[in-house]
PDBML (XML) file of the C-alpha atoms, coordinates in Angstrom:
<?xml version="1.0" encoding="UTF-8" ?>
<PDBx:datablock datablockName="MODEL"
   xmlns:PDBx="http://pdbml.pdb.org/schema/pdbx-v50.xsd"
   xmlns:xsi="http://www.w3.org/2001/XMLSchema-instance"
   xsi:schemaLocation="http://pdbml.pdb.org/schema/pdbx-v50.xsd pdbx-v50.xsd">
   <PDBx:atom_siteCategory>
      <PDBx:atom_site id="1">
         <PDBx:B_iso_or_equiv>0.00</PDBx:B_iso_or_equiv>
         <PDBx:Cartn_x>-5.070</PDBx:Cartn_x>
         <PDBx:Cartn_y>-0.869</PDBx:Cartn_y>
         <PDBx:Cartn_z>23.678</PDBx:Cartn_z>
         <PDBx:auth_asym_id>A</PDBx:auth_asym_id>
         <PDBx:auth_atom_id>CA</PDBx:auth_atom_id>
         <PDBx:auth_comp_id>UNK</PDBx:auth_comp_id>
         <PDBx:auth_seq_id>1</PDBx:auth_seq_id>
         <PDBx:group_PDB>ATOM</PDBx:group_PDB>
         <PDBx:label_alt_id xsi:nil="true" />
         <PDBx:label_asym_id>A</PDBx:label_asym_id>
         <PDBx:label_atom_id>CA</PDBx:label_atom_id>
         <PDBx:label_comp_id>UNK</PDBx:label_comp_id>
         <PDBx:label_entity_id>1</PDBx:label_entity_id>
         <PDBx:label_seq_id>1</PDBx:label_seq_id>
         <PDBx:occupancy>1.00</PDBx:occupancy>
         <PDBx:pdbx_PDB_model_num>1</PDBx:pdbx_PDB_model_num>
         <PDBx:type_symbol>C</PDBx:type_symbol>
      </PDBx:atom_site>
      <PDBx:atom_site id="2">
         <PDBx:B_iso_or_equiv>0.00</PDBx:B_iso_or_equiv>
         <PDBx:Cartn_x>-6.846</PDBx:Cartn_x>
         <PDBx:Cartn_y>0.398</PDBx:Cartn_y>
         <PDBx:Cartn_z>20.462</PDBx:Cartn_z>
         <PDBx:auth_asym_id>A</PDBx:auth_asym_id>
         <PDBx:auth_atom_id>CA</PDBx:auth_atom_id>
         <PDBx:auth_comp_id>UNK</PDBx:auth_comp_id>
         <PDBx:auth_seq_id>2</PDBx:auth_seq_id>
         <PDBx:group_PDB>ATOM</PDBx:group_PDB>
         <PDBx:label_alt_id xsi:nil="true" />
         <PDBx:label_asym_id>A</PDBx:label_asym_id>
         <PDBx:label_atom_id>CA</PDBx:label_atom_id>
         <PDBx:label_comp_id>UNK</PDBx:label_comp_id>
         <PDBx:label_entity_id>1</PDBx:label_entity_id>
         <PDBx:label_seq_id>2</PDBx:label_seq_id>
         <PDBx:occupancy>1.00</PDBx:occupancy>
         <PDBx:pdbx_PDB_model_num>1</PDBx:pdbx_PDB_model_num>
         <PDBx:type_symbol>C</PDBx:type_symbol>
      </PDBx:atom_site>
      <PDBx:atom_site id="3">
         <PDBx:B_iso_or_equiv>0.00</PDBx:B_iso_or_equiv>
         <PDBx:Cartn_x>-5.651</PDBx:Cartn_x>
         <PDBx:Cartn_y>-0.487</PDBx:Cartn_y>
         <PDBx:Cartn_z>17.261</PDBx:Cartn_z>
         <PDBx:auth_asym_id>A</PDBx:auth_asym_id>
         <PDBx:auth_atom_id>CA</PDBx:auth_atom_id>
         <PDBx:auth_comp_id>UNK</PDBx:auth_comp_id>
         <PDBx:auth_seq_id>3</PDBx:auth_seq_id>
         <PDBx:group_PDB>ATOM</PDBx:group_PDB>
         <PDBx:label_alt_id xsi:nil="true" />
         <PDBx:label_asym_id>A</PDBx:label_asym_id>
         <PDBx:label_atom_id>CA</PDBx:label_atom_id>
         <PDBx:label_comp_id>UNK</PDBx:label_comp_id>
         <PDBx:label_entity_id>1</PDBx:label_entity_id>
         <PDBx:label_seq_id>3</PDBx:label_seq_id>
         <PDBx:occupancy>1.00</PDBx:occupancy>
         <PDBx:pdbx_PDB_model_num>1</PDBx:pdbx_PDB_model_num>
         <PDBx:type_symbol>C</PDBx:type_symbol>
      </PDBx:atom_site>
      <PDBx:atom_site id="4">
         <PDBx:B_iso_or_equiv>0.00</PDBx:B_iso_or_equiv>
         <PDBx:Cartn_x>-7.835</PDBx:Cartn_x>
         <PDBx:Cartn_y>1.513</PDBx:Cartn_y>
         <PDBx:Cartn_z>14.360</PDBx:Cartn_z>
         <PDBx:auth_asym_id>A</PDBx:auth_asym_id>
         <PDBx:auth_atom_id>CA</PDBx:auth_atom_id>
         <PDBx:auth_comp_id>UNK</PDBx:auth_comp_id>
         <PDBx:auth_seq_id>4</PDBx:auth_seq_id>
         <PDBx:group_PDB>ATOM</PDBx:group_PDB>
         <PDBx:label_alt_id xsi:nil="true" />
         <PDBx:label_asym_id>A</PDBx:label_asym_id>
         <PDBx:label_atom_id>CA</PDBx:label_atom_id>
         <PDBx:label_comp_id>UNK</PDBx:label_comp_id>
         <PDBx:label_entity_id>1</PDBx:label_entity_id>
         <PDBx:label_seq_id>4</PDBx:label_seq_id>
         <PDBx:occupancy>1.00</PDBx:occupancy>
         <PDBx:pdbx_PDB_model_num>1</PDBx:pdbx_PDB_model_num>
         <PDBx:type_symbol>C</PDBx:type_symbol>
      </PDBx:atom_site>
      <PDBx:atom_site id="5">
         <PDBx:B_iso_or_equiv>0.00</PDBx:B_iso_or_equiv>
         <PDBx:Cartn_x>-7.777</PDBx:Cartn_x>
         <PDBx:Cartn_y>2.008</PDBx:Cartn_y>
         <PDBx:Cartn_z>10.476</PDBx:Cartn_z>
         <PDBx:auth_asym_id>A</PDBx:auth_asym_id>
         <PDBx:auth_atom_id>CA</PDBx:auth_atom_id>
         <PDBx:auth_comp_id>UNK</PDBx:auth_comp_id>
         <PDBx:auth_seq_id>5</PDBx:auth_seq_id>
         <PDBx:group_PDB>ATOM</PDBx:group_PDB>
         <PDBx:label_alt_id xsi:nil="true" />
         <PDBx:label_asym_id>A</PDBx:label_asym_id>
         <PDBx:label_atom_id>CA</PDBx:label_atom_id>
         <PDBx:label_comp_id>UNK</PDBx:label_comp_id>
         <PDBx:label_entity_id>1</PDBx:label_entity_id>
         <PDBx:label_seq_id>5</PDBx:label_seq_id>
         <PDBx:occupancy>1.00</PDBx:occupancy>
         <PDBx:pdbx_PDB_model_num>1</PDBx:pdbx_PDB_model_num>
         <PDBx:type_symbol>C</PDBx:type_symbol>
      </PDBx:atom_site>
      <PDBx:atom_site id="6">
         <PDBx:B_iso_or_equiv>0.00</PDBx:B_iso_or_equiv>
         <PDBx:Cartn_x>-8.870</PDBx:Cartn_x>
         <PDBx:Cartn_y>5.183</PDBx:Cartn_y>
         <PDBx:Cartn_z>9.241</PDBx:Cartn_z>
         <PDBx:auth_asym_id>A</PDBx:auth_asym_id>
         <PDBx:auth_atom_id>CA</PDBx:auth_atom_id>
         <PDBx:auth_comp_id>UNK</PDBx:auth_comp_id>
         <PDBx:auth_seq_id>6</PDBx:auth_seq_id>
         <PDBx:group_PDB>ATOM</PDBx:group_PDB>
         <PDBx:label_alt_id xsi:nil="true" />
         <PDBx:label_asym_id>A</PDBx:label_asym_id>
         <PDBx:label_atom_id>CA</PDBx:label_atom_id>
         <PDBx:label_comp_id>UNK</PDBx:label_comp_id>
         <PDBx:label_entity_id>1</PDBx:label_entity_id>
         <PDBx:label_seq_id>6</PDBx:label_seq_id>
         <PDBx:occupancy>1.00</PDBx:occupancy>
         <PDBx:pdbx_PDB_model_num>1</PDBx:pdbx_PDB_model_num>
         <PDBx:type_symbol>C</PDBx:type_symbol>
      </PDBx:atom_site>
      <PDBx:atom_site id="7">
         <PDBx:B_iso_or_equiv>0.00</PDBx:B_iso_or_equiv>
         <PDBx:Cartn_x>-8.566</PDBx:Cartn_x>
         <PDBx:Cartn_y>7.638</PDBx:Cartn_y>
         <PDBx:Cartn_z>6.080</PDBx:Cartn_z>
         <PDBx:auth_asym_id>A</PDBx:auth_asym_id>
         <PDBx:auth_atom_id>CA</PDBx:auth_atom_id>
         <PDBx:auth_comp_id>UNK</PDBx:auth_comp_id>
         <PDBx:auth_seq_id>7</PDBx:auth_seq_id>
         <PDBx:group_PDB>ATOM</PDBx:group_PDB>
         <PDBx:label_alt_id xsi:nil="true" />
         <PDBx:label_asym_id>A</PDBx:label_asym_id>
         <PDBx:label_atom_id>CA</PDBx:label_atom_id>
         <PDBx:label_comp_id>UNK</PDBx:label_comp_id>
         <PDBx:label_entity_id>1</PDBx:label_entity_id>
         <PDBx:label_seq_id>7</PDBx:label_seq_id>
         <PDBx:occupancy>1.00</PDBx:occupancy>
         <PDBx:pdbx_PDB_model_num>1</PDBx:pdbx_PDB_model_num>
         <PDBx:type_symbol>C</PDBx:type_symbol>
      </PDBx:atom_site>
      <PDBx:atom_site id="8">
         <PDBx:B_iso_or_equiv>0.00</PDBx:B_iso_or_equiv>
         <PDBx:Cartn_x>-8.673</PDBx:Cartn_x>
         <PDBx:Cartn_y>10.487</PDBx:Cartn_y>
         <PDBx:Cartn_z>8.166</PDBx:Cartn_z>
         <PDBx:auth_asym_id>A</PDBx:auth_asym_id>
         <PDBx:auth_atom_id>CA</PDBx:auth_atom_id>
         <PDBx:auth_comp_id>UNK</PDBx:auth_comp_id>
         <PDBx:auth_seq_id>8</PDBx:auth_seq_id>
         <PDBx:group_PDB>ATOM</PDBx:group_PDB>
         <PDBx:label_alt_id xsi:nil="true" />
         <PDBx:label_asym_id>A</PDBx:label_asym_id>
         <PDBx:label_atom_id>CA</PDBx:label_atom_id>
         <PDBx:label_comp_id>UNK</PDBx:label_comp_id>
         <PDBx:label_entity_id>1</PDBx:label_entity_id>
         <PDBx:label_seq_id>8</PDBx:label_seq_id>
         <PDBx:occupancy>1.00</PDBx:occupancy>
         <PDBx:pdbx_PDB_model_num>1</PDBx:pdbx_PDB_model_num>
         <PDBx:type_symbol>C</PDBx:type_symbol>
      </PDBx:atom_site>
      <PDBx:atom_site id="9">
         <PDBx:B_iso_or_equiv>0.00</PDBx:B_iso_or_equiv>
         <PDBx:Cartn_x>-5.519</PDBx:Cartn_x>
         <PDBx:Cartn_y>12.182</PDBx:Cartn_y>
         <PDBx:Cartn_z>8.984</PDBx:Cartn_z>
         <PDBx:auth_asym_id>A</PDBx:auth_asym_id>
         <PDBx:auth_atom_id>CA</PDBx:auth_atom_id>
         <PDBx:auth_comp_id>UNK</PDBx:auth_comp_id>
         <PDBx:auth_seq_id>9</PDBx:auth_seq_id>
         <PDBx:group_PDB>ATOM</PDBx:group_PDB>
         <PDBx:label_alt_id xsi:nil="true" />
         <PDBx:label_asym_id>A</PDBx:label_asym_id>
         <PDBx:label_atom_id>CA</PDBx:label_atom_id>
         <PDBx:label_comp_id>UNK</PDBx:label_comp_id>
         <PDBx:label_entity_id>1</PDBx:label_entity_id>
         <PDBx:label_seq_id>9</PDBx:label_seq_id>
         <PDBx:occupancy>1.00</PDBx:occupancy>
         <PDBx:pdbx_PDB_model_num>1</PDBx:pdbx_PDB_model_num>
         <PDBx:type_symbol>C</PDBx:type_symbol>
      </PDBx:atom_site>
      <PDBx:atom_site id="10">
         <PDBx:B_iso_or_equiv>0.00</PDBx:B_iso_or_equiv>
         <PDBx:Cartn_x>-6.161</PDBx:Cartn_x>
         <PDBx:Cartn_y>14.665</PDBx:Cartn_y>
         <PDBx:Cartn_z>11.988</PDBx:Cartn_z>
         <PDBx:auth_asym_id>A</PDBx:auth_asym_id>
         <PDBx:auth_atom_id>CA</PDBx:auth_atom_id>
         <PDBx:auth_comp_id>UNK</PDBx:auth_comp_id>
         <PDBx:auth_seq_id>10</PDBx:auth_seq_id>
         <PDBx:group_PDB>ATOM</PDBx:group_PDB>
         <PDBx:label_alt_id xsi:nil="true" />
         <PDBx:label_asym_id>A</PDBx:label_asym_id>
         <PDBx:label_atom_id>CA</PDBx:label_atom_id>
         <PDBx:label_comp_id>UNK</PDBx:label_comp_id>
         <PDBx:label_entity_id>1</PDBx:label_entity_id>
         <PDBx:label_seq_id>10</PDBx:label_seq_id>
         <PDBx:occupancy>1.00</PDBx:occupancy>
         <PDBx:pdbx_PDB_model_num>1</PDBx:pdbx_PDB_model_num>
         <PDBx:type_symbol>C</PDBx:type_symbol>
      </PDBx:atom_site>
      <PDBx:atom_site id="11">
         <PDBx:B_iso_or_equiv>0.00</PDBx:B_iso_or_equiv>
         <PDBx:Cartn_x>-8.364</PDBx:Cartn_x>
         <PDBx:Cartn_y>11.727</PDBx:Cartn_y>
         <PDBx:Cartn_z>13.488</PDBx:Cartn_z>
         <PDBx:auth_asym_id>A</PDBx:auth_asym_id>
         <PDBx:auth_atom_id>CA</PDBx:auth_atom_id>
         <PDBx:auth_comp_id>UNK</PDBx:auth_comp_id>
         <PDBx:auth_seq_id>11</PDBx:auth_seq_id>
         <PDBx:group_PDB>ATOM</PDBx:group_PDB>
         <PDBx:label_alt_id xsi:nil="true" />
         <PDBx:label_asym_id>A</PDBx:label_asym_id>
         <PDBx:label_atom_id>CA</PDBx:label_atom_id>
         <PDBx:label_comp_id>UNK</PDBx:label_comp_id>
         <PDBx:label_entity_id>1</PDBx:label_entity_id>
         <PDBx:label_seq_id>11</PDBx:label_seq_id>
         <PDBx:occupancy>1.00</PDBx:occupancy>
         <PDBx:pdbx_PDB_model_num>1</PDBx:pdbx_PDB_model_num>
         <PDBx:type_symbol>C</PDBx:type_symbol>
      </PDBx:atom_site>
      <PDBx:atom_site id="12">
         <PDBx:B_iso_or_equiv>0.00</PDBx:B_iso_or_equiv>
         <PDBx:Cartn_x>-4.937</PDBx:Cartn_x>
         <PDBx:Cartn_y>9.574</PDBx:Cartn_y>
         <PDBx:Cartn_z>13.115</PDBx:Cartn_z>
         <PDBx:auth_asym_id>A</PDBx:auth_asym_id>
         <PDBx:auth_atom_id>CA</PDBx:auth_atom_id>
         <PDBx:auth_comp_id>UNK</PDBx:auth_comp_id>
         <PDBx:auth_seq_id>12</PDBx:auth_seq_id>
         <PDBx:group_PDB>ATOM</PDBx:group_PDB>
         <PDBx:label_alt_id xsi:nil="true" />
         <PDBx:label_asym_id>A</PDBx:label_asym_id>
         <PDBx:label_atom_id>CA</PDBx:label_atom_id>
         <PDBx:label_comp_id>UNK</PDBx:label_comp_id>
         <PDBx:label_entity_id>1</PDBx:label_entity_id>
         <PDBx:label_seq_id>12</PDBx:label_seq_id>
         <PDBx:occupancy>1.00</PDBx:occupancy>
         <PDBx:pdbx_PDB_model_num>1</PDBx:pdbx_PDB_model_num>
         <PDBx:type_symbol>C</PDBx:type_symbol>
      </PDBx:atom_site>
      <PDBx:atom_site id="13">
         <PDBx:B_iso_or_equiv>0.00</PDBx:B_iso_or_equiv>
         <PDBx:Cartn_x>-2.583</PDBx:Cartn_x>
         <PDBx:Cartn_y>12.550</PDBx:Cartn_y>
         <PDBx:Cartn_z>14.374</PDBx:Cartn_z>
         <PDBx:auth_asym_id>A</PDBx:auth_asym_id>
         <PDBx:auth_atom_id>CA</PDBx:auth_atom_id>
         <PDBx:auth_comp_id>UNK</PDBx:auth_comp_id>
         <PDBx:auth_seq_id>13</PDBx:auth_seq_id>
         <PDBx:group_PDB>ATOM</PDBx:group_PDB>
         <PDBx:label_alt_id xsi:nil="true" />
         <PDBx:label_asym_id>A</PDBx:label_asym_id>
         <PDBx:label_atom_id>CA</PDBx:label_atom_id>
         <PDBx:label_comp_id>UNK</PDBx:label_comp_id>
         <PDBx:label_entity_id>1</PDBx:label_entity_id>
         <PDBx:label_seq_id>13</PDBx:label_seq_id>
         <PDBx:occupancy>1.00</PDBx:occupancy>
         <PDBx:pdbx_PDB_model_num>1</PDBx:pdbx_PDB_model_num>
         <PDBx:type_symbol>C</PDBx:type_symbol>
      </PDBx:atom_site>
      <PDBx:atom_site id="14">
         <PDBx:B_iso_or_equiv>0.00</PDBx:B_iso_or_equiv>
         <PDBx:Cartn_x>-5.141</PDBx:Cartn_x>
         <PDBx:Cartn_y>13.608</PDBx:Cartn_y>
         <PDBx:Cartn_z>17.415</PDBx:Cartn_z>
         <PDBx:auth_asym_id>A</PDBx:auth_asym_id>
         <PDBx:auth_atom_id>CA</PDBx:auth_atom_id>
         <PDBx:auth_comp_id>UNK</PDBx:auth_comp_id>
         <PDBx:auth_seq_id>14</PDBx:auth_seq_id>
         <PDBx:group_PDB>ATOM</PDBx:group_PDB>
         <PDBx:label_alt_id xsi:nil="true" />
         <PDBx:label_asym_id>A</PDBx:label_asym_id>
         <PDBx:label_atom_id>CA</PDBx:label_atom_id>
         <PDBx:label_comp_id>UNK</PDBx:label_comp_id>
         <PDBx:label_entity_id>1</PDBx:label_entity_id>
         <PDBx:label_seq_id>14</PDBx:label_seq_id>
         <PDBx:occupancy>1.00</PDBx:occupancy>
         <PDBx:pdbx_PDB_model_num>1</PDBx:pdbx_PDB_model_num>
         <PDBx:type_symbol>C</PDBx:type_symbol>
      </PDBx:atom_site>
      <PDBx:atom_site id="15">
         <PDBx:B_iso_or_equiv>0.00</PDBx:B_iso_or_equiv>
         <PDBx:Cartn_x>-5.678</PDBx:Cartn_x>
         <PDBx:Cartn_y>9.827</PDBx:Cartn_y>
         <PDBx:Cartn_z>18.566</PDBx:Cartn_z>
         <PDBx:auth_asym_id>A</PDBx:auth_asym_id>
         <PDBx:auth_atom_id>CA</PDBx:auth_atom_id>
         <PDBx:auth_comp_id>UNK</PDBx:auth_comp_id>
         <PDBx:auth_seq_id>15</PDBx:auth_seq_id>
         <PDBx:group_PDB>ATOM</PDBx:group_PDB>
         <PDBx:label_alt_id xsi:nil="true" />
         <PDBx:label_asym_id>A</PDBx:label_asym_id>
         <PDBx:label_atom_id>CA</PDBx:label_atom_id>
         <PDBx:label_comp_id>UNK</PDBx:label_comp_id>
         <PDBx:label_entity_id>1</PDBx:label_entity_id>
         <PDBx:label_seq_id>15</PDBx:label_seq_id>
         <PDBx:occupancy>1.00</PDBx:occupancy>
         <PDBx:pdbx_PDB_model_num>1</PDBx:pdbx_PDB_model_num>
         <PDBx:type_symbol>C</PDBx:type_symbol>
      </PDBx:atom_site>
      <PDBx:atom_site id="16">
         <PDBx:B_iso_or_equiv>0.00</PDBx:B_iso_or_equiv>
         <PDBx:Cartn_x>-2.381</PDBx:Cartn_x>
         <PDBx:Cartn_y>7.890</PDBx:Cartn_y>
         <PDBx:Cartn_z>17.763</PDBx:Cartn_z>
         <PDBx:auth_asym_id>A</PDBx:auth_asym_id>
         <PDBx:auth_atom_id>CA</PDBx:auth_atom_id>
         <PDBx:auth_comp_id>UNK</PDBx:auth_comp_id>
         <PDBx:auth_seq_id>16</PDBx:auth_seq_id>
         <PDBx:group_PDB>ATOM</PDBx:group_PDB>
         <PDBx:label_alt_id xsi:nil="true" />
         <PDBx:label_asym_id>A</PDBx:label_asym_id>
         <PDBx:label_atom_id>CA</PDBx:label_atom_id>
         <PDBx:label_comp_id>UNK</PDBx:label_comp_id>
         <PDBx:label_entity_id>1</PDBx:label_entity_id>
         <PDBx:label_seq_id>16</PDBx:label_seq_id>
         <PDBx:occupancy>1.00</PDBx:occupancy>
         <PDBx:pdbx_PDB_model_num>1</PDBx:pdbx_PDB_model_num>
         <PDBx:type_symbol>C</PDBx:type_symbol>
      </PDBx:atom_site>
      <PDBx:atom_site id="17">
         <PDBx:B_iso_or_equiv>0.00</PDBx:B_iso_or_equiv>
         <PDBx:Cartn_x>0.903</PDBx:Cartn_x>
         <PDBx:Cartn_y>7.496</PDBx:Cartn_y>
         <PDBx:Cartn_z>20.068</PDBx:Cartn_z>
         <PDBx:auth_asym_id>A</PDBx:auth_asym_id>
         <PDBx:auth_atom_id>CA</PDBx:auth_atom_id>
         <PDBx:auth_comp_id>UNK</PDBx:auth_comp_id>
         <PDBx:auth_seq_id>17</PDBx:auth_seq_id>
         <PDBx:group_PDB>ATOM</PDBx:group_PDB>
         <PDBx:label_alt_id xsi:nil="true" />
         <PDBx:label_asym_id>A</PDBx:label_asym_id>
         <PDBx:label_atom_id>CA</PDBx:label_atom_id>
         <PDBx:label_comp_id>UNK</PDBx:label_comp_id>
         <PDBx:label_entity_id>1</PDBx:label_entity_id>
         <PDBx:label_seq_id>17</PDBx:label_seq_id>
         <PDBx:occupancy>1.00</PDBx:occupancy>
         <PDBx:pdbx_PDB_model_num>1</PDBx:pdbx_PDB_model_num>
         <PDBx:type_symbol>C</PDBx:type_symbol>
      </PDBx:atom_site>
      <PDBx:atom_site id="18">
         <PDBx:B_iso_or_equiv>0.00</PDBx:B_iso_or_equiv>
         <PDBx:Cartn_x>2.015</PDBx:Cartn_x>
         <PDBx:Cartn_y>5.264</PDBx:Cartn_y>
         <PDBx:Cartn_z>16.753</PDBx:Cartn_z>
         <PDBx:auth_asym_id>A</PDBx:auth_asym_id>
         <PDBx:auth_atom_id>CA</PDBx:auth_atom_id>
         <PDBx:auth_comp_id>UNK</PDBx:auth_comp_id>
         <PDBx:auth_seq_id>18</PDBx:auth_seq_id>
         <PDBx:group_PDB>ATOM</PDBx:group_PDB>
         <PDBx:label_alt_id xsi:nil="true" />
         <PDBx:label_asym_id>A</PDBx:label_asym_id>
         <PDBx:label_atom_id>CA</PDBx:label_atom_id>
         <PDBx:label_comp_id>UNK</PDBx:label_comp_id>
         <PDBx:label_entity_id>1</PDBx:label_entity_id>
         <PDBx:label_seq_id>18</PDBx:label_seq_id>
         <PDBx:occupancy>1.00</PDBx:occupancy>
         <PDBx:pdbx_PDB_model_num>1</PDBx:pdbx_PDB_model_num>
         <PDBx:type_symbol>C</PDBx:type_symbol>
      </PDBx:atom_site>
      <PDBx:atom_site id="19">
         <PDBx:B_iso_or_equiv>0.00</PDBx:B_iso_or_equiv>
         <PDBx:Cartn_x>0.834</PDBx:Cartn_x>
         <PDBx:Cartn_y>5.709</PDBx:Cartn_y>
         <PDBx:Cartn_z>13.249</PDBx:Cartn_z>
         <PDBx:auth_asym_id>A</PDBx:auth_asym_id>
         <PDBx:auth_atom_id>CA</PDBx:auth_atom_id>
         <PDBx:auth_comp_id>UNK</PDBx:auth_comp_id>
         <PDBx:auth_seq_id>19</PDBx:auth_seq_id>
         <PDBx:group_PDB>ATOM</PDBx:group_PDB>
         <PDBx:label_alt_id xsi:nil="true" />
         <PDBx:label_asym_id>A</PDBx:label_asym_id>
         <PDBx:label_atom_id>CA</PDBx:label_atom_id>
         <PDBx:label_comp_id>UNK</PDBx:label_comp_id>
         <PDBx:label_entity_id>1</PDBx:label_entity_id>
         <PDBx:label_seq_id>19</PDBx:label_seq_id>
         <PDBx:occupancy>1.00</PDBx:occupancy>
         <PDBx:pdbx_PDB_model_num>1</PDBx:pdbx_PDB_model_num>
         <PDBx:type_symbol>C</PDBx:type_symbol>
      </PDBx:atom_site>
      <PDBx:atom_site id="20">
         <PDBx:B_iso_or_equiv>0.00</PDBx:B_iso_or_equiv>
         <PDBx:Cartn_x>1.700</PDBx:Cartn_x>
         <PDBx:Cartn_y>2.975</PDBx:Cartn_y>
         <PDBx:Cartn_z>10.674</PDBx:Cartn_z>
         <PDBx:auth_asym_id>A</PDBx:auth_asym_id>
         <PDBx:auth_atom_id>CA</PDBx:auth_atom_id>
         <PDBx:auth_comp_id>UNK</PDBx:auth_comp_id>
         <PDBx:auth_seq_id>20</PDBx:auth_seq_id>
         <PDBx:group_PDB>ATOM</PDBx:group_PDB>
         <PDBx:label_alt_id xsi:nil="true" />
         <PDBx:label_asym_id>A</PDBx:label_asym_id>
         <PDBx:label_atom_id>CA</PDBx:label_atom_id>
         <PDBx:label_comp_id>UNK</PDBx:label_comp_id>
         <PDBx:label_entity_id>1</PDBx:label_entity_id>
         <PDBx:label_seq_id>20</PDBx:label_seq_id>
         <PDBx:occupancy>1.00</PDBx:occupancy>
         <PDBx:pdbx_PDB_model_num>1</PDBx:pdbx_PDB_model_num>
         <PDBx:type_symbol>C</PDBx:type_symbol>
      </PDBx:atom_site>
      <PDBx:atom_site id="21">
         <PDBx:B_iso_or_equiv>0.00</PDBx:B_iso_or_equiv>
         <PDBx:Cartn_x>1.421</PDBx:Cartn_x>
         <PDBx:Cartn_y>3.262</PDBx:Cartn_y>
         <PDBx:Cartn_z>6.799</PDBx:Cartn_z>
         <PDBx:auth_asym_id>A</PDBx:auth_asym_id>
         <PDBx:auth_atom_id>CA</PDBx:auth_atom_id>
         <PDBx:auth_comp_id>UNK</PDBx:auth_comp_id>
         <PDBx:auth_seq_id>21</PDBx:auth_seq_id>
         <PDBx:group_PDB>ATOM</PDBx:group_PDB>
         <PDBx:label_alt_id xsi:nil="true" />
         <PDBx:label_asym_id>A</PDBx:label_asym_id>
         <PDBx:label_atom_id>CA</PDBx:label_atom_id>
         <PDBx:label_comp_id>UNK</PDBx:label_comp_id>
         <PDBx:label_entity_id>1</PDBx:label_entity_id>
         <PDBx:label_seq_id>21</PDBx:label_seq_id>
         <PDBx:occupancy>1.00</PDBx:occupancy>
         <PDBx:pdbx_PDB_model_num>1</PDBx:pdbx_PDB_model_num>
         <PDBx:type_symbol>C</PDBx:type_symbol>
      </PDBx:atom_site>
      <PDBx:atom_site id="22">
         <PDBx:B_iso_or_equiv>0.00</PDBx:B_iso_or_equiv>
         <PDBx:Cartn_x>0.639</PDBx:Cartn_x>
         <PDBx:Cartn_y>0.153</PDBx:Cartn_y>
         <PDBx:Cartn_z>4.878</PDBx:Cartn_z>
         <PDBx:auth_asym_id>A</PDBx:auth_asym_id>
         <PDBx:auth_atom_id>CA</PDBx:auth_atom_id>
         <PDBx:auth_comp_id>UNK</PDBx:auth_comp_id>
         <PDBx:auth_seq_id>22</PDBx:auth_seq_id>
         <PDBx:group_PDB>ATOM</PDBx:group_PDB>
         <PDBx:label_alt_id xsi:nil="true" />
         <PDBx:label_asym_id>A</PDBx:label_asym_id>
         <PDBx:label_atom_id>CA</PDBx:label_atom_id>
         <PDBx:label_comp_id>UNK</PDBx:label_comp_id>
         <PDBx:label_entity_id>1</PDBx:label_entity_id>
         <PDBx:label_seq_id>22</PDBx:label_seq_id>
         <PDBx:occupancy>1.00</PDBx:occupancy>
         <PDBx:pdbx_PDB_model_num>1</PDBx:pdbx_PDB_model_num>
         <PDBx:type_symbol>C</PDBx:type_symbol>
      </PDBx:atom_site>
      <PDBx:atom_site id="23">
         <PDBx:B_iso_or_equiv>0.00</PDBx:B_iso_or_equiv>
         <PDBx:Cartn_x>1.149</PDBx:Cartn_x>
         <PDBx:Cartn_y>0.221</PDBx:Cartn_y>
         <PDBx:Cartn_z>1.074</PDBx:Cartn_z>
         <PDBx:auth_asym_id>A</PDBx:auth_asym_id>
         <PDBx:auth_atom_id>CA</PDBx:auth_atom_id>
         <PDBx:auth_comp_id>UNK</PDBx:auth_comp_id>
         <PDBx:auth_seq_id>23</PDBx:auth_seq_id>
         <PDBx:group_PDB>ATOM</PDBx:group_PDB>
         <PDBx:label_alt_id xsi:nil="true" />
         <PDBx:label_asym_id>A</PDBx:label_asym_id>
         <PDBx:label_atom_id>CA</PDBx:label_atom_id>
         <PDBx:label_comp_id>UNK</PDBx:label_comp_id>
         <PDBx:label_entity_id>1</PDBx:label_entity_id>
         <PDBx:label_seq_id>23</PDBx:label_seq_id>
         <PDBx:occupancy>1.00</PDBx:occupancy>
         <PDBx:pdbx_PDB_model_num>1</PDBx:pdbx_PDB_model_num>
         <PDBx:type_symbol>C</PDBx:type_symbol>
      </PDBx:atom_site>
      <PDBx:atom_site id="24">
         <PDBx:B_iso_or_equiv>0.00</PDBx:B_iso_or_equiv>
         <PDBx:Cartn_x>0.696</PDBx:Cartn_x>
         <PDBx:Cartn_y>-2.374</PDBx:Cartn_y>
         <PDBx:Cartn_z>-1.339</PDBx:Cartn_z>
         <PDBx:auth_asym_id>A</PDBx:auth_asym_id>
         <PDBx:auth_atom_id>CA</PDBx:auth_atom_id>
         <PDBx:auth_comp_id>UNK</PDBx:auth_comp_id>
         <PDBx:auth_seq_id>24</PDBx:auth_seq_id>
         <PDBx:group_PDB>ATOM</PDBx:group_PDB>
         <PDBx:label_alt_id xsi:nil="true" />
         <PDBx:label_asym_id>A</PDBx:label_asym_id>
         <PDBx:label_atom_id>CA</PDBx:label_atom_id>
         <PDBx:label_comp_id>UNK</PDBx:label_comp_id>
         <PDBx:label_entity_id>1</PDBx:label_entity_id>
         <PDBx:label_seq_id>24</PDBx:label_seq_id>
         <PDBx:occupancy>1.00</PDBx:occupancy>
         <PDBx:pdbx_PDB_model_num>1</PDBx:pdbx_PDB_model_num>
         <PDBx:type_symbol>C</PDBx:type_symbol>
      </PDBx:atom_site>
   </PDBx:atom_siteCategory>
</PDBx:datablock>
C-alpha cells in the first residue's frame, strides 16, 4: 500500500487508484 502527498498533478493522476483533496 502507498499512501503519498504531492503537489504534482500528473504524478497524482499516473500513480493513484484514489486521490484525496484536503483543504483547510
Amino acid at each position: 500500500a502507498v499512501f503519498l502527498t504531492t503537489h504534482d498533478m500528473a504524478e497524482a493522476e499516473r500513480l493513484a487508484d484514489r486521490v484525496g483533496l484536503l483543504a483547510d
